[in-house]
C-alpha atoms as a PDB file:
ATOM      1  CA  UNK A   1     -10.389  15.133 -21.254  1.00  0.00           C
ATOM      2  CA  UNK A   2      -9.691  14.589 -17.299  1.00  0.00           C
ATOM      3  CA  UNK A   3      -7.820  17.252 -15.045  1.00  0.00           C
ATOM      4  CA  UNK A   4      -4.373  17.169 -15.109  1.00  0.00           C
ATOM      5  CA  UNK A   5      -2.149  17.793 -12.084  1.00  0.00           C
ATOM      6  CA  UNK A   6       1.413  18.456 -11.176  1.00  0.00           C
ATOM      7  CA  UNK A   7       3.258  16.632  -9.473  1.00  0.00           C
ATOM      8  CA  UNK A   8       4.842  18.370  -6.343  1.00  0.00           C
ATOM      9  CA  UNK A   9       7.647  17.268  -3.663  1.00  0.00           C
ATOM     10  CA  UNK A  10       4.447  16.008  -1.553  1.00  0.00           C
ATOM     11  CA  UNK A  11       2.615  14.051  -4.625  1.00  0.00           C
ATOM     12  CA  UNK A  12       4.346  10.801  -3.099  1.00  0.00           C
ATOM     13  CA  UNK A  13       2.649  11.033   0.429  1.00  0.00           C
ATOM     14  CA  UNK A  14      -0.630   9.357  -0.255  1.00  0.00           C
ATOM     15  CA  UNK A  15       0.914   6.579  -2.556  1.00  0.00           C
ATOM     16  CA  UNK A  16       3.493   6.049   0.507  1.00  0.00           C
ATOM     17  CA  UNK A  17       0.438   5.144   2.462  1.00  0.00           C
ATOM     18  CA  UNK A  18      -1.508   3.191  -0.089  1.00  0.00           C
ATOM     19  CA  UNK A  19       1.427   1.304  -0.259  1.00  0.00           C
ATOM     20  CA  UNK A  20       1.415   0.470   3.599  1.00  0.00           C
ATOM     21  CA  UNK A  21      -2.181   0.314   3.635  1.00  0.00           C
ATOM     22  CA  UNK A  22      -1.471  -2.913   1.224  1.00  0.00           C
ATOM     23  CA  UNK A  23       1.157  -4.512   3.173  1.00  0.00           C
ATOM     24  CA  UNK A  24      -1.162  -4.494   5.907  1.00  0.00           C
ATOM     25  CA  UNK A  25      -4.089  -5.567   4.104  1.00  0.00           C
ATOM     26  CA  UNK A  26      -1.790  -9.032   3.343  1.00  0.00           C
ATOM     27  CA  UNK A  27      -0.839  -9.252   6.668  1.00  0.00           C
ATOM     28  CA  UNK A  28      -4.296  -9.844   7.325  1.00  0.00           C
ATOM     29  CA  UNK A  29      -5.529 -12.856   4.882  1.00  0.00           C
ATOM     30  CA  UNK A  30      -6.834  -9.675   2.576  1.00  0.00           C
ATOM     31  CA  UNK A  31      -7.099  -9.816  -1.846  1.00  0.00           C
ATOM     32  CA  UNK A  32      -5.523  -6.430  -3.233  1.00  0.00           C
ATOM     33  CA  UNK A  33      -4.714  -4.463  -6.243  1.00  0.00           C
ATOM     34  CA  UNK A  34      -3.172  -0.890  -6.306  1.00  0.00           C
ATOM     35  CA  UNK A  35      -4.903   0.813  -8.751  1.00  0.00           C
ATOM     36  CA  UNK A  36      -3.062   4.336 -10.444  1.00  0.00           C
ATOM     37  CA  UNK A  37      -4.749   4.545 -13.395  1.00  0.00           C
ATOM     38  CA  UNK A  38      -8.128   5.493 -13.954  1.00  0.00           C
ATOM     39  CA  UNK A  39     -10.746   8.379 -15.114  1.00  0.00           C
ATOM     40  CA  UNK A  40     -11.122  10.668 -12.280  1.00  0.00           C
ATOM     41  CA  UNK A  41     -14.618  12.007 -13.237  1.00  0.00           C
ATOM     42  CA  UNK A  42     -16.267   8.874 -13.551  1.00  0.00           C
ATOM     43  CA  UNK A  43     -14.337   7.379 -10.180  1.00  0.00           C
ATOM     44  CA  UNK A  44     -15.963  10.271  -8.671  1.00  0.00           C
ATOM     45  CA  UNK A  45     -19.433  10.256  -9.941  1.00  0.00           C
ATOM     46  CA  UNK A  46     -19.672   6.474  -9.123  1.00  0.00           C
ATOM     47  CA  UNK A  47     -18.359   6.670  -5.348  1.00  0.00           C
ATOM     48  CA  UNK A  48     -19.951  10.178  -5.028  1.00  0.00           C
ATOM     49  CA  UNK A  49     -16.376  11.648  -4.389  1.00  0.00           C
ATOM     50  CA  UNK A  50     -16.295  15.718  -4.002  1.00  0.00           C
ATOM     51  CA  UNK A  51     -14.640  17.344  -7.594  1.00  0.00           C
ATOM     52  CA  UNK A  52     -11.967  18.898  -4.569  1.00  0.00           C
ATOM     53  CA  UNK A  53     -10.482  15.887  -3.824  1.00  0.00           C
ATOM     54  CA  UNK A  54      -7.469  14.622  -5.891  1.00  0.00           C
ATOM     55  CA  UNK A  55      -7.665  10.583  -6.264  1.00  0.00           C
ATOM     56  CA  UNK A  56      -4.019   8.924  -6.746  1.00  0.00           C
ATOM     57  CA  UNK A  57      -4.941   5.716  -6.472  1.00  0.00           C
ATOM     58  CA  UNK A  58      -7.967   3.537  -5.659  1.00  0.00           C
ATOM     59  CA  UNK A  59      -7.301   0.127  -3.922  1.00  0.00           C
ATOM     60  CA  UNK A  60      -9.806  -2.808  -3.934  1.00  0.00           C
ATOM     61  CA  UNK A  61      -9.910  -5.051  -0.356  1.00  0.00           C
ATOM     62  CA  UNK A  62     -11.516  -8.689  -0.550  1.00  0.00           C
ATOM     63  CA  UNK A  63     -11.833 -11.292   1.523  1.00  0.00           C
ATOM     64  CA  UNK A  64     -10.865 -14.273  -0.710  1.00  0.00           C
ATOM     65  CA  UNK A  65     -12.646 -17.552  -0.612  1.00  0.00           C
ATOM     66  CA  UNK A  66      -9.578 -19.558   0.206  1.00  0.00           C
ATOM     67  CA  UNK A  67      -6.280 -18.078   1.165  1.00  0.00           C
ATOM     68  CA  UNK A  68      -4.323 -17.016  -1.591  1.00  0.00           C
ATOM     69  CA  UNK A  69      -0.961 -17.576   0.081  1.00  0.00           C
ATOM     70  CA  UNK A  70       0.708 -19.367   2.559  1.00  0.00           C
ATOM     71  CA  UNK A  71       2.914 -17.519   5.604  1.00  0.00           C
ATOM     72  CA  UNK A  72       6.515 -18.896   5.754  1.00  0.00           C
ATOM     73  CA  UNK A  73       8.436 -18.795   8.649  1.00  0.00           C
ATOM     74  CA  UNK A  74      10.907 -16.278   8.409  1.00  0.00           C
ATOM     75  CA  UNK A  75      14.410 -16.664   7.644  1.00  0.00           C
ATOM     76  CA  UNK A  76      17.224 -16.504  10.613  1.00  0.00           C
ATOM     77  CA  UNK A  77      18.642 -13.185  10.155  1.00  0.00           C
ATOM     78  CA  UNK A  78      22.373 -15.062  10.146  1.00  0.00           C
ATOM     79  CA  UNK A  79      21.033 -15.876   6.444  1.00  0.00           C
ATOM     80  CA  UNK A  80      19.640 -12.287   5.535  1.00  0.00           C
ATOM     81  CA  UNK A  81      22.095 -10.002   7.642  1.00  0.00           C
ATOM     82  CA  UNK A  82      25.863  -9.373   6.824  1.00  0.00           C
ATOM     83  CA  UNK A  83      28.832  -7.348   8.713  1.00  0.00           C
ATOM     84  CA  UNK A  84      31.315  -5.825   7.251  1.00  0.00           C
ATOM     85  CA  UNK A  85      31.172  -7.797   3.666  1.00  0.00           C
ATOM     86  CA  UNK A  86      28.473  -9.741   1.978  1.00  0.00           C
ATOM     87  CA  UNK A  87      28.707 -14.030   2.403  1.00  0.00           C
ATOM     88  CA  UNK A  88      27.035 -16.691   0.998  1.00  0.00           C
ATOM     89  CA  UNK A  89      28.762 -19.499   3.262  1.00  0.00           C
END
Protein backbone atom coordinates (compact mmCIF):
# COMPACT_ATOMS: atom_id res chain seq x y z
CA UNK A 1 0.00 0.00 0.00
CA UNK A 2 1.66 3.59 -0.88
CA UNK A 3 1.83 6.58 1.71
CA UNK A 4 -0.98 8.56 1.98
CA UNK A 5 -0.93 12.33 2.50
CA UNK A 6 -3.17 15.17 3.42
CA UNK A 7 -3.92 17.59 1.62
CA UNK A 8 -3.13 21.09 3.18
CA UNK A 9 -3.98 24.88 2.09
CA UNK A 10 -0.37 24.67 0.31
CA UNK A 11 -0.95 21.06 -1.50
CA UNK A 12 -1.92 23.23 -4.70
CA UNK A 13 1.52 25.09 -5.00
CA UNK A 14 3.52 22.57 -6.91
CA UNK A 15 0.56 21.55 -9.27
CA UNK A 16 0.19 25.53 -9.86
CA UNK A 17 3.65 25.29 -11.26
CA UNK A 18 3.46 22.03 -13.12
CA UNK A 19 0.74 23.57 -14.68
CA UNK A 20 2.87 26.66 -15.90
CA UNK A 21 5.75 24.57 -16.42
CA UNK A 22 3.33 22.96 -19.29
CA UNK A 23 2.13 26.04 -20.82
CA UNK A 24 5.57 26.89 -21.31
CA UNK A 25 6.73 23.68 -22.47
CA UNK A 26 3.96 24.33 -25.60
CA UNK A 27 5.09 27.57 -26.06
CA UNK A 28 8.16 26.06 -27.06
CA UNK A 29 7.31 23.28 -29.91
CA UNK A 30 7.47 20.73 -26.65
CA UNK A 31 5.10 17.00 -26.37
CA UNK A 32 3.51 16.89 -22.72
CA UNK A 33 1.39 14.98 -20.38
CA UNK A 34 0.62 15.92 -16.68
CA UNK A 35 0.83 12.97 -14.92
CA UNK A 36 -1.13 12.77 -11.07
CA UNK A 37 -1.46 9.40 -10.73
CA UNK A 38 1.06 6.99 -10.07
CA UNK A 39 2.90 4.58 -7.35
CA UNK A 40 5.16 6.71 -5.42
CA UNK A 41 7.60 3.92 -4.34
CA UNK A 42 8.30 2.61 -7.57
CA UNK A 43 8.50 6.43 -9.21
CA UNK A 44 11.08 6.77 -6.66
CA UNK A 45 13.13 3.70 -6.89
CA UNK A 46 13.26 4.13 -10.74
CA UNK A 47 14.43 7.96 -10.80
CA UNK A 48 16.38 7.37 -7.52
CA UNK A 49 14.09 10.03 -5.78
CA UNK A 50 14.82 10.49 -1.78
CA UNK A 51 11.64 8.60 0.36
CA UNK A 52 11.47 12.66 1.85
CA UNK A 53 10.28 14.06 -1.06
CA UNK A 54 6.49 14.12 -1.80
CA UNK A 55 5.86 13.61 -5.78
CA UNK A 56 2.42 15.32 -7.01
CA UNK A 57 2.87 14.92 -10.30
CA UNK A 58 5.46 13.74 -12.84
CA UNK A 59 5.46 15.45 -16.33
CA UNK A 60 7.05 13.89 -19.48
CA UNK A 61 8.89 16.67 -22.08
CA UNK A 62 9.55 15.47 -25.82
CA UNK A 63 10.64 16.90 -28.64
CA UNK A 64 8.15 15.59 -31.27
CA UNK A 65 9.18 14.53 -34.70
CA UNK A 66 6.91 16.95 -36.46
CA UNK A 67 5.03 19.70 -34.77
CA UNK A 68 2.01 18.65 -33.24
CA UNK A 69 0.20 21.97 -33.64
CA UNK A 70 0.04 24.91 -35.50
CA UNK A 71 0.30 28.71 -33.76
CA UNK A 72 -2.70 30.92 -34.79
CA UNK A 73 -2.55 34.39 -34.79
CA UNK A 74 -4.32 35.71 -32.03
CA UNK A 75 -7.63 37.14 -31.99
CA UNK A 76 -8.14 41.20 -31.86
CA UNK A 77 -9.08 41.75 -28.39
CA UNK A 78 -12.35 43.89 -29.87
CA UNK A 79 -13.53 40.09 -30.43
CA UNK A 80 -12.43 38.62 -26.92
CA UNK A 81 -12.86 41.83 -24.64
CA UNK A 82 -16.27 43.40 -23.56
CA UNK A 83 -17.28 46.72 -21.45
CA UNK A 84 -19.90 47.04 -19.55
CA UNK A 85 -22.14 44.01 -21.14
CA UNK A 86 -21.23 41.01 -23.16
CA UNK A 87 -21.77 41.38 -27.43
CA UNK A 88 -21.62 39.19 -30.08
CA UNK A 89 -22.09 41.97 -32.92
Amino acid sequence: MGRIYEWSEHADRPLDSCGHLILAARAEGLERCWIGSFRNEELEKVLQIPQEWNIVAVTPLSFPKEPCFKSKAPKPLEEIVFFNSFSTS
